[in-house]
PDB file of N, CA and C in Angstrom:
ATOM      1  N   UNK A   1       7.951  12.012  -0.553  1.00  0.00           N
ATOM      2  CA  UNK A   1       6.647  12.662  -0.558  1.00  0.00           C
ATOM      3  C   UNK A   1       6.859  14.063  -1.109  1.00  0.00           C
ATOM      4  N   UNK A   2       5.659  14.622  -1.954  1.00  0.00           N
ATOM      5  CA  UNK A   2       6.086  15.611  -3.095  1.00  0.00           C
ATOM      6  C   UNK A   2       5.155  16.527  -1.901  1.00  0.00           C
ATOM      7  N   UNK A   3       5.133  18.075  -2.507  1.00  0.00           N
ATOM      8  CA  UNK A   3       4.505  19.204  -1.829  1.00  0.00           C
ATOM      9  C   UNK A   3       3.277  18.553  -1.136  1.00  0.00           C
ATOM     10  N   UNK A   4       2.992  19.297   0.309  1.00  0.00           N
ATOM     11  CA  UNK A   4       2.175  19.109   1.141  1.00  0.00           C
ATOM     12  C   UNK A   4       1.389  20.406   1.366  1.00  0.00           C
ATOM     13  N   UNK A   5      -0.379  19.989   1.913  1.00  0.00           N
ATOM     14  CA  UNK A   5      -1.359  21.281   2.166  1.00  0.00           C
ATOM     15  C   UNK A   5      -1.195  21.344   3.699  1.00  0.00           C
ATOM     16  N   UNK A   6      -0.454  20.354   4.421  1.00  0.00           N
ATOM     17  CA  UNK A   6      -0.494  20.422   5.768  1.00  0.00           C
ATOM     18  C   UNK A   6       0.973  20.748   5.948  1.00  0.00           C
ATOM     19  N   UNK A   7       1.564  21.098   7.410  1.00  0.00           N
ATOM     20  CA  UNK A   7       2.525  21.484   8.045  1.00  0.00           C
ATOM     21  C   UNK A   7       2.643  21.288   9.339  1.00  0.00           C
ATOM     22  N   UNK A   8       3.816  20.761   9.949  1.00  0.00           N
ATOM     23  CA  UNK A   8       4.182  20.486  11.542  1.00  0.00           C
ATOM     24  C   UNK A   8       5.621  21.635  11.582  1.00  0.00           C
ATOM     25  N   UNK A   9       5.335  22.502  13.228  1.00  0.00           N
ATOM     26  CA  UNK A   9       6.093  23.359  13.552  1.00  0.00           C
ATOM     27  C   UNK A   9       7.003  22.377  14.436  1.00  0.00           C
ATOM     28  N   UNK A  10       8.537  22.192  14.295  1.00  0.00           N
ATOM     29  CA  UNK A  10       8.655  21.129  14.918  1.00  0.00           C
ATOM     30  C   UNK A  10       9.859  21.771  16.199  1.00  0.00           C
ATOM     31  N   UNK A  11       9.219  22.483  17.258  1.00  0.00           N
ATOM     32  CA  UNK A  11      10.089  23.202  17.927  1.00  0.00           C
ATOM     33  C   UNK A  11      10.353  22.184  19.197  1.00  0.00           C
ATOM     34  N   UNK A  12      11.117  22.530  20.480  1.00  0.00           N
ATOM     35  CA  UNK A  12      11.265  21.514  21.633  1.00  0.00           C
ATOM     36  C   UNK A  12      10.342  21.536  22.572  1.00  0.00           C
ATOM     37  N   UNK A  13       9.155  21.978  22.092  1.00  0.00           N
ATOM     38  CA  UNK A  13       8.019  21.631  22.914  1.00  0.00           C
ATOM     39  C   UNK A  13       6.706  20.660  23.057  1.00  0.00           C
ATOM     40  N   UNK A  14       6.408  20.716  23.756  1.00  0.00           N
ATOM     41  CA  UNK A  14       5.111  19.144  23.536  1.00  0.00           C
ATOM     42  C   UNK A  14       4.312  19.856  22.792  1.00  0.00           C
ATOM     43  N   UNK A  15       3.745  20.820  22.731  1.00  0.00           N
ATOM     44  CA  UNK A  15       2.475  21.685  21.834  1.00  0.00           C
ATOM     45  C   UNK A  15       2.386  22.138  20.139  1.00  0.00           C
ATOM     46  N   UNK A  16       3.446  20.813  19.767  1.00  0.00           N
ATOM     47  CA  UNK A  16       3.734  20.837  18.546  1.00  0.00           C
ATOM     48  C   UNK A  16       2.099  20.280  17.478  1.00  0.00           C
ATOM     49  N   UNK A  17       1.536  21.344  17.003  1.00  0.00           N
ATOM     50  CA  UNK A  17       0.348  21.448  15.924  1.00  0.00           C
ATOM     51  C   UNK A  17       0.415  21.517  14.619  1.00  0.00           C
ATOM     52  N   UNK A  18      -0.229  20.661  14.107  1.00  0.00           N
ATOM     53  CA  UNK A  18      -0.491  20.783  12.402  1.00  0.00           C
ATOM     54  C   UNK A  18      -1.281  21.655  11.964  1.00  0.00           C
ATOM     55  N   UNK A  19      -0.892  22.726  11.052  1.00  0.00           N
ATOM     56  CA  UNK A  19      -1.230  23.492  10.442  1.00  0.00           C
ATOM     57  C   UNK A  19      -1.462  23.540   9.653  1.00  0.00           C
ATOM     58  N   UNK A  20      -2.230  24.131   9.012  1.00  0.00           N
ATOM     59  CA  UNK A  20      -2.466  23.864   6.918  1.00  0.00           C
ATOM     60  C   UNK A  20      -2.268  25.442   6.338  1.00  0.00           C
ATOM     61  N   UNK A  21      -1.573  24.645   5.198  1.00  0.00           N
ATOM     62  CA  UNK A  21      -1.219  25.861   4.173  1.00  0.00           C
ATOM     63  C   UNK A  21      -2.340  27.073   3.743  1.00  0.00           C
ATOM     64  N   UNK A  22      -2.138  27.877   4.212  1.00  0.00           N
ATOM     65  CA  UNK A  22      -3.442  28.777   3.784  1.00  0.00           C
ATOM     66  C   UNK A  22      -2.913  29.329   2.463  1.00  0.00           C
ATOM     67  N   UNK A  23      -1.747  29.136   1.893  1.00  0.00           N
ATOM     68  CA  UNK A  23      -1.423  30.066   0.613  1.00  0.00           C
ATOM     69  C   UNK A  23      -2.633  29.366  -0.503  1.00  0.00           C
ATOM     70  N   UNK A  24      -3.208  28.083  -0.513  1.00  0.00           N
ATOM     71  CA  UNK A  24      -3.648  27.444  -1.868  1.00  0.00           C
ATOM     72  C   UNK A  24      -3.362  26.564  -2.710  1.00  0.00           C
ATOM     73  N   UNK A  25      -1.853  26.116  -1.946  1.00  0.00           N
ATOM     74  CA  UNK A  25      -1.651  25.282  -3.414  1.00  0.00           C
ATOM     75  C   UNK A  25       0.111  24.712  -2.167  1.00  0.00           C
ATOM     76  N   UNK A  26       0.212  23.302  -2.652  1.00  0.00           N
ATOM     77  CA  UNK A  26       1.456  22.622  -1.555  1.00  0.00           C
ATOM     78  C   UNK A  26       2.536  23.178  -1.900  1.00  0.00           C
ATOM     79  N   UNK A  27       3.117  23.128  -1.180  1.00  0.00           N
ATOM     80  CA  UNK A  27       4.579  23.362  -0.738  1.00  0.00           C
ATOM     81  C   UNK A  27       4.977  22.300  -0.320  1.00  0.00           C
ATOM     82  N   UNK A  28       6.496  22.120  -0.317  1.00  0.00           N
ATOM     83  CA  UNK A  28       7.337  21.110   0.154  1.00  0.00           C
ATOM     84  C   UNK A  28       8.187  21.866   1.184  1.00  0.00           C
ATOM     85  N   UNK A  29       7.706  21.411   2.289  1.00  0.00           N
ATOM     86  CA  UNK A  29       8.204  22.132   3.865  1.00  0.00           C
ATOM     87  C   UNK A  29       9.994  21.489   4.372  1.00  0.00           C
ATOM     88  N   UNK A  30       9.939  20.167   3.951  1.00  0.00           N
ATOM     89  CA  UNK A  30      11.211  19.442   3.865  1.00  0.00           C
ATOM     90  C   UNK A  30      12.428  19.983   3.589  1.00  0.00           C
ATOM     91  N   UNK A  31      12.542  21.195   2.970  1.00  0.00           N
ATOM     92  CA  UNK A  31      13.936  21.659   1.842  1.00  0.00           C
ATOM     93  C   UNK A  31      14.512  22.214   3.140  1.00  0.00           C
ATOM     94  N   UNK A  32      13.974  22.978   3.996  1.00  0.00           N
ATOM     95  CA  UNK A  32      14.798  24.209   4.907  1.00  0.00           C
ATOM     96  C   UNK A  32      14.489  25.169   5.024  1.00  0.00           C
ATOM     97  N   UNK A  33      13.597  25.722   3.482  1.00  0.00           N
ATOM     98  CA  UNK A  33      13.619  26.922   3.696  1.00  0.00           C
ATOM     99  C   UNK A  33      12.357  27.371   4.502  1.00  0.00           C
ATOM    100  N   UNK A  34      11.864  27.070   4.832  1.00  0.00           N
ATOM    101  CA  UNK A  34      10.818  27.252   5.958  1.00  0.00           C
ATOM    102  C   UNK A  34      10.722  27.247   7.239  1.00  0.00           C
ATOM    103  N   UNK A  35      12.001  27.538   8.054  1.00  0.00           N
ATOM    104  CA  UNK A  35      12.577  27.838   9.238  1.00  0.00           C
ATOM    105  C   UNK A  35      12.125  25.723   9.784  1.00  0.00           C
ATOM    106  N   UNK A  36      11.504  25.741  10.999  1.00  0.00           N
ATOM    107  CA  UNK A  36      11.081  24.396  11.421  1.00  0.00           C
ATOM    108  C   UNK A  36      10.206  23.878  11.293  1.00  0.00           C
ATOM    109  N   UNK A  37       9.294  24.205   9.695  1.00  0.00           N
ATOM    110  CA  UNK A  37       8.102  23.788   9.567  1.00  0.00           C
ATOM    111  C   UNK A  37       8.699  21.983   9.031  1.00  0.00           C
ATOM    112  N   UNK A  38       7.896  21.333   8.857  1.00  0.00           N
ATOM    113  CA  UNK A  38       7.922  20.062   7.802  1.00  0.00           C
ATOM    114  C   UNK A  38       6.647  19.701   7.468  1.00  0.00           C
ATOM    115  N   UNK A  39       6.670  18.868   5.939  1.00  0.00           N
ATOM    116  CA  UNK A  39       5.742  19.127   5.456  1.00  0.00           C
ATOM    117  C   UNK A  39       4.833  17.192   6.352  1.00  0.00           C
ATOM    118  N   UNK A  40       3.259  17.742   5.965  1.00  0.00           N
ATOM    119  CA  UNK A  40       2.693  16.906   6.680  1.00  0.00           C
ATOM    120  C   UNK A  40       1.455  16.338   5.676  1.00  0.00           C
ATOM    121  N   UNK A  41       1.526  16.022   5.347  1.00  0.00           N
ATOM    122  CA  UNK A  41       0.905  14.982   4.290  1.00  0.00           C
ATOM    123  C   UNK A  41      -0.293  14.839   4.823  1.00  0.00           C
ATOM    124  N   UNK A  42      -1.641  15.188   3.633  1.00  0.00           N
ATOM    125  CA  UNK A  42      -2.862  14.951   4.762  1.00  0.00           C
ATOM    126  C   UNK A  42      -3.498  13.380   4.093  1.00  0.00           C
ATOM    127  N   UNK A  43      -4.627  12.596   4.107  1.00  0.00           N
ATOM    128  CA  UNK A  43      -4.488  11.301   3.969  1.00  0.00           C
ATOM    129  C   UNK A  43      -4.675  11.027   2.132  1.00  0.00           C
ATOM    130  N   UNK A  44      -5.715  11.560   1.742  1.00  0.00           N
ATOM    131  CA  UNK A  44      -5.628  11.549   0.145  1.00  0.00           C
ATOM    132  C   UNK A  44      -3.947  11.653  -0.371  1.00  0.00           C
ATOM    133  N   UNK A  45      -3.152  12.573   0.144  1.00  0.00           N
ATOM    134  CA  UNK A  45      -1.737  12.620  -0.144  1.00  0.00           C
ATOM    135  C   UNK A  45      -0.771  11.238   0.108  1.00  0.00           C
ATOM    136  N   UNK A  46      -1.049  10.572   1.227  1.00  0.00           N
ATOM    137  CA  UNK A  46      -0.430   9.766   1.419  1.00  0.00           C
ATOM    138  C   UNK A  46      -1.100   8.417   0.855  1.00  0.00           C
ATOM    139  N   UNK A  47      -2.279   8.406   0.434  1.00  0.00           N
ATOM    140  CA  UNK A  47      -2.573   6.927  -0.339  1.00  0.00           C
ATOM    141  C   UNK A  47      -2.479   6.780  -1.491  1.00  0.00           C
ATOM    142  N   UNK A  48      -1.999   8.201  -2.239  1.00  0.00           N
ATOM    143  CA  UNK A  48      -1.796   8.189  -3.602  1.00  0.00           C
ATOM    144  C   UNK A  48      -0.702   8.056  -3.882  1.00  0.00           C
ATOM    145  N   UNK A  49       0.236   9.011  -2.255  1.00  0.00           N
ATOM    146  CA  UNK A  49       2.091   7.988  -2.982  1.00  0.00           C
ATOM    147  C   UNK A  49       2.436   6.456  -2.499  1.00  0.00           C
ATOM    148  N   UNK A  50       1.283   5.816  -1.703  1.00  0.00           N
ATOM    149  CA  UNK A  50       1.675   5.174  -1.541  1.00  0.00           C
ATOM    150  C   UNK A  50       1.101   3.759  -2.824  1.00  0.00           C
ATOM    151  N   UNK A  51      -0.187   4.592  -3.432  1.00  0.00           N
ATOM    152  CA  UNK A  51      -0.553   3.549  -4.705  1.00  0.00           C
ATOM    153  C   UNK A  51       0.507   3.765  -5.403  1.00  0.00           C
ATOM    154  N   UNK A  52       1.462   5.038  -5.890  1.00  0.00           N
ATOM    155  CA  UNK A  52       2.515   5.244  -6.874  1.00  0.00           C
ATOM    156  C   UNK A  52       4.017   4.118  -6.321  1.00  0.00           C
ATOM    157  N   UNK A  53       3.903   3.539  -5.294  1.00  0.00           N
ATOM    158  CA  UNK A  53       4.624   2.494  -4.520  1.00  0.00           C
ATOM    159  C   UNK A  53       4.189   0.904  -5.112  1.00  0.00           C
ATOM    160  N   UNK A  54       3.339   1.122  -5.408  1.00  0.00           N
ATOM    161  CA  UNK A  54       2.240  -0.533  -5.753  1.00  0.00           C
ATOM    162  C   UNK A  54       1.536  -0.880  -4.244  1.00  0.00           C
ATOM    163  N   UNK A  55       1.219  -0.525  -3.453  1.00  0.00           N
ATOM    164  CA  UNK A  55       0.471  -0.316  -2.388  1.00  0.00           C
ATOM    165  C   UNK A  55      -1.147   0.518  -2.213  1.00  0.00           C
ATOM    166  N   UNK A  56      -1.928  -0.454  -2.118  1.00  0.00           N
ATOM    167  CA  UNK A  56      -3.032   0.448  -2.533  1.00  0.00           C
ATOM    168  C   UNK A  56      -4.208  -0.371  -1.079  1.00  0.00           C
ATOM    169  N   UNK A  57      -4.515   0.633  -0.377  1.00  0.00           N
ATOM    170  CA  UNK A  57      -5.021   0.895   1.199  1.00  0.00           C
ATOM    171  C   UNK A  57      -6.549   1.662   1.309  1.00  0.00           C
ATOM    172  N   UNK A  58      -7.333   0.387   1.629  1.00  0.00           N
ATOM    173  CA  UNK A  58      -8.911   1.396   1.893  1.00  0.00           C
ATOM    174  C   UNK A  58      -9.091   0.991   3.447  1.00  0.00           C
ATOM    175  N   UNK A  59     -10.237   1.957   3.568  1.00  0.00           N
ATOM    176  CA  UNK A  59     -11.107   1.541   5.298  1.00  0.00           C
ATOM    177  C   UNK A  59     -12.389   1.686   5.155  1.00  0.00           C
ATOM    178  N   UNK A  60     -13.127   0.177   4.537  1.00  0.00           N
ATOM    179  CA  UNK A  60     -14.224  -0.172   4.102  1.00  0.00           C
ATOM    180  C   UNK A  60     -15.109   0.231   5.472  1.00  0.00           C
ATOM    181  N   UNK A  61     -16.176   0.333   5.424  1.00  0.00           N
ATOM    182  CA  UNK A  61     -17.224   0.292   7.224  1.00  0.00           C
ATOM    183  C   UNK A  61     -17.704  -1.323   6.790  1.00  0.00           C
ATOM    184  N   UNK A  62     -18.191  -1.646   7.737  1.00  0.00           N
ATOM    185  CA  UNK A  62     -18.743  -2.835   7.763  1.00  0.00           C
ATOM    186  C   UNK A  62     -20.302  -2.614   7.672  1.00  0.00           C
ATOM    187  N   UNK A  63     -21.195  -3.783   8.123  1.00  0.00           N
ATOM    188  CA  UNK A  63     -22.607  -3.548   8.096  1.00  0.00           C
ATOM    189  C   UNK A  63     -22.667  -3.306   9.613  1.00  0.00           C
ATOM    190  N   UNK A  64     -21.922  -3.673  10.496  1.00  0.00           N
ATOM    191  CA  UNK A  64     -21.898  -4.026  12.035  1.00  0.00           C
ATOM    192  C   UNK A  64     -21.437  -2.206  12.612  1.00  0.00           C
ATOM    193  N   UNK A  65     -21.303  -1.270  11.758  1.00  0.00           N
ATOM    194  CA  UNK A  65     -20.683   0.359  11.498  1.00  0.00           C
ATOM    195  C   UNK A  65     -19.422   0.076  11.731  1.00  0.00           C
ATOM    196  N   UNK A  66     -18.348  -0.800  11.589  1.00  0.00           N
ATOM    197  CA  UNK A  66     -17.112  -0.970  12.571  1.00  0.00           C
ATOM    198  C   UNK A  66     -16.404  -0.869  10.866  1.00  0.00           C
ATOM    199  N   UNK A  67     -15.027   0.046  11.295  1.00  0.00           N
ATOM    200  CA  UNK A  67     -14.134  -0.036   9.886  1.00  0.00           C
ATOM    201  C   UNK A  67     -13.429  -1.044   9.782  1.00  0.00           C
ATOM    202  N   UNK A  68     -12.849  -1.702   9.093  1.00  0.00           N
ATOM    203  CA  UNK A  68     -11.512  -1.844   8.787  1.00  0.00           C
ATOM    204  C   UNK A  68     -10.759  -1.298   7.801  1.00  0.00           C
ATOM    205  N   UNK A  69      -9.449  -2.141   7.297  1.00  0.00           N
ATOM    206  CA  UNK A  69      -8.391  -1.776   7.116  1.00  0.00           C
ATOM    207  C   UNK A  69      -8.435  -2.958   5.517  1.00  0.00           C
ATOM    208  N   UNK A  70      -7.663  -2.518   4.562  1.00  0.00           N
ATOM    209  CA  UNK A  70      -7.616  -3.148   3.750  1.00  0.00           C
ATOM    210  C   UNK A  70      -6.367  -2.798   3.055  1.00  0.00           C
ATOM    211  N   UNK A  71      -5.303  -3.915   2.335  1.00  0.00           N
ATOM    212  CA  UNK A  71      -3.710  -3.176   2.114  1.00  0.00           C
ATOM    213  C   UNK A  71      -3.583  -4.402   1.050  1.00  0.00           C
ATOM    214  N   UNK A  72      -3.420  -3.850  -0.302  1.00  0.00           N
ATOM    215  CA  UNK A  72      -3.157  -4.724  -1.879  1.00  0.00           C
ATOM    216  C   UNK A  72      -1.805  -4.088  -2.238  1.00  0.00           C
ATOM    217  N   UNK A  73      -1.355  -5.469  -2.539  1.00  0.00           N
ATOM    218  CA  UNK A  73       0.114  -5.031  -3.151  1.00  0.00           C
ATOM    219  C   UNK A  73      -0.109  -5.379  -4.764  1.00  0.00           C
ATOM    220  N   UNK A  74       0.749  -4.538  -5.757  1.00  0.00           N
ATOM    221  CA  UNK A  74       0.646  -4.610  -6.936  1.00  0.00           C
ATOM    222  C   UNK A  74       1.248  -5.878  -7.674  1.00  0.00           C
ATOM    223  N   UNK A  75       0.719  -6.694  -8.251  1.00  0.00           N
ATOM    224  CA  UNK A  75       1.091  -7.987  -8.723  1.00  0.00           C
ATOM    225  C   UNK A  75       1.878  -7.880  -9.842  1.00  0.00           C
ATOM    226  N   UNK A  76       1.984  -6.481 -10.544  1.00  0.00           N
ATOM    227  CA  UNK A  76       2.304  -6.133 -11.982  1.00  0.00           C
ATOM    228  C   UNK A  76       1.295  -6.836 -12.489  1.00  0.00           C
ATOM    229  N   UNK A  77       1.939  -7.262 -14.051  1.00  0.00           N
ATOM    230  CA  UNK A  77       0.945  -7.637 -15.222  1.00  0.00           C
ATOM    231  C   UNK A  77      -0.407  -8.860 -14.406  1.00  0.00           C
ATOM    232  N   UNK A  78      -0.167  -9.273 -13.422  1.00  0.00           N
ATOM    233  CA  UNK A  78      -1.178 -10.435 -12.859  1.00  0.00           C
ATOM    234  C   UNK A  78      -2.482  -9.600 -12.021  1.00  0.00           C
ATOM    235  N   UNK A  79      -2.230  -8.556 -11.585  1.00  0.00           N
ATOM    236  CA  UNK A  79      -3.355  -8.047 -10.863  1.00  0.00           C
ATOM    237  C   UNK A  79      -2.432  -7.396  -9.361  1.00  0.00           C
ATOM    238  N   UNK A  80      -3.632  -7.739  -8.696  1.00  0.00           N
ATOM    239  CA  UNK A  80      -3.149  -7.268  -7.363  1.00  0.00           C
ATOM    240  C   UNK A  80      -3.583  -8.280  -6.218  1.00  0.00           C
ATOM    241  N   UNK A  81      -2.419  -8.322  -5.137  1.00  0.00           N
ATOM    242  CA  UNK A  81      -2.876  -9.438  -4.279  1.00  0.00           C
ATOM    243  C   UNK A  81      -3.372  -8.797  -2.557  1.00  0.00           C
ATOM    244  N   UNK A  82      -4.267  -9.695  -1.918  1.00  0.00           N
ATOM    245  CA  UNK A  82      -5.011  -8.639  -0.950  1.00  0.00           C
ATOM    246  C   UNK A  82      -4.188  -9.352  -0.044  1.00  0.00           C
ATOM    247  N   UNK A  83      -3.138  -8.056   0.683  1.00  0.00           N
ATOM    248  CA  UNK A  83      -2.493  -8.898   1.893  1.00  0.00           C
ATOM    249  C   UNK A  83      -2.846  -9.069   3.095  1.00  0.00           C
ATOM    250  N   UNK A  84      -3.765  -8.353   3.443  1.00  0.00           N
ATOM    251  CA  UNK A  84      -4.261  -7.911   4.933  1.00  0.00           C
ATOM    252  C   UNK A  84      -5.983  -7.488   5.585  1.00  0.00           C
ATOM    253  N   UNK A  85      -6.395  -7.401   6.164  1.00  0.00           N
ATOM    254  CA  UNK A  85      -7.465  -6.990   6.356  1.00  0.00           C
ATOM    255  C   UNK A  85      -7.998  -6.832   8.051  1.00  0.00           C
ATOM    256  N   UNK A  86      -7.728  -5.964   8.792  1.00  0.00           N
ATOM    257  CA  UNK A  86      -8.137  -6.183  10.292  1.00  0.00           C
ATOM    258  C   UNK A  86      -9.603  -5.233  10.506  1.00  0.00           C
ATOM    259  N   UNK A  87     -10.670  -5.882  11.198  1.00  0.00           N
ATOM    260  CA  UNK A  87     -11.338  -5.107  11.649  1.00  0.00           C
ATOM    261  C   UNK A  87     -11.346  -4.790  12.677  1.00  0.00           C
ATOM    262  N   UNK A  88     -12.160  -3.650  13.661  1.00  0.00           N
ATOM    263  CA  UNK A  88     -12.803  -3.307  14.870  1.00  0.00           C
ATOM    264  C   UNK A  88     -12.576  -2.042  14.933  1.00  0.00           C
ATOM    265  N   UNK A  89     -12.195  -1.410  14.338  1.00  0.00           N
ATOM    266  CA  UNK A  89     -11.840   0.121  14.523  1.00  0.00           C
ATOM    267  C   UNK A  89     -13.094   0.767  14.250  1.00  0.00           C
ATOM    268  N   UNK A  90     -13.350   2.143  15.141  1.00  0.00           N
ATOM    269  CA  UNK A  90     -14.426   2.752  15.462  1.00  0.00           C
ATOM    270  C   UNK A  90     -14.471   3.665  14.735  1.00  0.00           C
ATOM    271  N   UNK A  91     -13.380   4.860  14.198  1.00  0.00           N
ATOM    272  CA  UNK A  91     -13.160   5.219  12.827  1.00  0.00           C
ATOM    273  C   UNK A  91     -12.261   5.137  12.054  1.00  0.00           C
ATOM    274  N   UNK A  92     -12.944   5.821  10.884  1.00  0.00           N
ATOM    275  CA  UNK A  92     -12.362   5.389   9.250  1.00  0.00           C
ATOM    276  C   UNK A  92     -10.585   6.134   9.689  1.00  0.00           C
ATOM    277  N   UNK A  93     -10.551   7.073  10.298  1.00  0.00           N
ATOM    278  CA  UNK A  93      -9.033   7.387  10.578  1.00  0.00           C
ATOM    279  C   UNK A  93      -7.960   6.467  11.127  1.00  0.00           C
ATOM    280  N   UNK A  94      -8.677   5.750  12.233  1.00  0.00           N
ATOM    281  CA  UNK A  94      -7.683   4.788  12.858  1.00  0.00           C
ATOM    282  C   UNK A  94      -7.459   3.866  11.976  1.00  0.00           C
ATOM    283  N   UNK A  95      -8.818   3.236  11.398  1.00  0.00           N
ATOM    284  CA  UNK A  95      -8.158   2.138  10.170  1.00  0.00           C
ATOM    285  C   UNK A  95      -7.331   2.741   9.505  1.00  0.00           C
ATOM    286  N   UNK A  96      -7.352   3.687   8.756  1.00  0.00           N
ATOM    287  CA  UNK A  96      -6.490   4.518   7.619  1.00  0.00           C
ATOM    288  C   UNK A  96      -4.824   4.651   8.718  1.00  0.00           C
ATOM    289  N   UNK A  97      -4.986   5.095   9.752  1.00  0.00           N
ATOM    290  CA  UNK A  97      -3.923   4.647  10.684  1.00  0.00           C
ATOM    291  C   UNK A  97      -3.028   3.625  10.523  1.00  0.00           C
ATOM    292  N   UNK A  98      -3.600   2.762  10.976  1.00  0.00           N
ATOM    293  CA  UNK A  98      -3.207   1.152  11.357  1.00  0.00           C
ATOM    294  C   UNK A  98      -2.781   0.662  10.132  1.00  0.00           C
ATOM    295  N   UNK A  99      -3.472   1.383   8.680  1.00  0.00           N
ATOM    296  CA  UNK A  99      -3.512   0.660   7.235  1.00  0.00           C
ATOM    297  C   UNK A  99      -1.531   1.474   7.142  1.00  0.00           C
ATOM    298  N   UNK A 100      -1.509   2.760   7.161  1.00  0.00           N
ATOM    299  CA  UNK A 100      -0.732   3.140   6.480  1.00  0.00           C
ATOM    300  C   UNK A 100       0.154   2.796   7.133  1.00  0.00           C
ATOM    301  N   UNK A 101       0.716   2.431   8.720  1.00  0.00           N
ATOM    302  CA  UNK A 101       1.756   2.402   9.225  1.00  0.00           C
ATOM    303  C   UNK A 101       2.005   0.902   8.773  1.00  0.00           C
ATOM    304  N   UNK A 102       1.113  -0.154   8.389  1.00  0.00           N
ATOM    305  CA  UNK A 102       1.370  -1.598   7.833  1.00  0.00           C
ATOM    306  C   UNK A 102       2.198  -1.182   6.704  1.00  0.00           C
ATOM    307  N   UNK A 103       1.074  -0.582   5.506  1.00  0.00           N
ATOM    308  CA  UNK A 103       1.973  -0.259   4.539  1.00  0.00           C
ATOM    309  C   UNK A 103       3.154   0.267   4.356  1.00  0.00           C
ATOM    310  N   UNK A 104       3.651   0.872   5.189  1.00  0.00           N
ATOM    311  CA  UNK A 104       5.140   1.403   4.991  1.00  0.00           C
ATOM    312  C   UNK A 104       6.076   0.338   5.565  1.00  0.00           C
ATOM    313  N   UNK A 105       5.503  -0.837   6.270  1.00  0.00           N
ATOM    314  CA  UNK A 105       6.898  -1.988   6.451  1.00  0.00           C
ATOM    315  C   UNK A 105       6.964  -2.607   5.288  1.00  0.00           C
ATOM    316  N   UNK A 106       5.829  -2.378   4.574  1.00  0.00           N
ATOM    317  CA  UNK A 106       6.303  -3.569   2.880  1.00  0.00           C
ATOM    318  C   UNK A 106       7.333  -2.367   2.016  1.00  0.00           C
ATOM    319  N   UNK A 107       7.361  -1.342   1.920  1.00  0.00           N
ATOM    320  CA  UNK A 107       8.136  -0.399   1.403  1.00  0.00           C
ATOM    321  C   UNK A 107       9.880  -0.447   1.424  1.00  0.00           C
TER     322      UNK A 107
END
């Protein structure tokens, strides 16, 4: 994962908060030089490296208001194939949740 607008202080306490970059523009928190920050990927960030993967993840609403989850793997030259689909989630975050932690076991 390339420069991030978000940030986790990752000290030995439970009150560990995400922060966002107020400079304007990402940084990559990962290297060190940022004492115990790491960088924290906000969700546009993470569905775009994960389309640059051949993984490509929505959280459609339904007509019923309920989200789900939707996760296509890249077929190459044939298209793309739809591997997954769960509904009942109440929001578009938890699907986007549930979507991305699927997607990273095909990785």
């Amino acid at each position: 994962m390339g420069p991030c607008f978000g940030k986790h202080f990752i000290p030995d306490i439970p009150d560990n908060r995400f922060r966002y970059n107020t400079e304007g523009h990402p940084k990559n928190y990962n290297d060190g030089s940022y004492g115990r920050f790491v960088s924290a990927p906000l969700y546009p960030q993470v569905i775009s490296w994960l389309y640059t993967k051949g993984i490509d993840i929505s959280a459609p609403i339904s007509t019923s208001g309920r989200f789900s989850y939707e996760i296509r793997t890249s077929e190459g030259a044939s298209g793309w194939k739809r591997e997954m689909g769960v509904y009942g989630f109440d929001t578009k975050y938890q699907a986007y949740n549930k979507a991305i932690e699927e997607a990273l076991k095909l990785i």
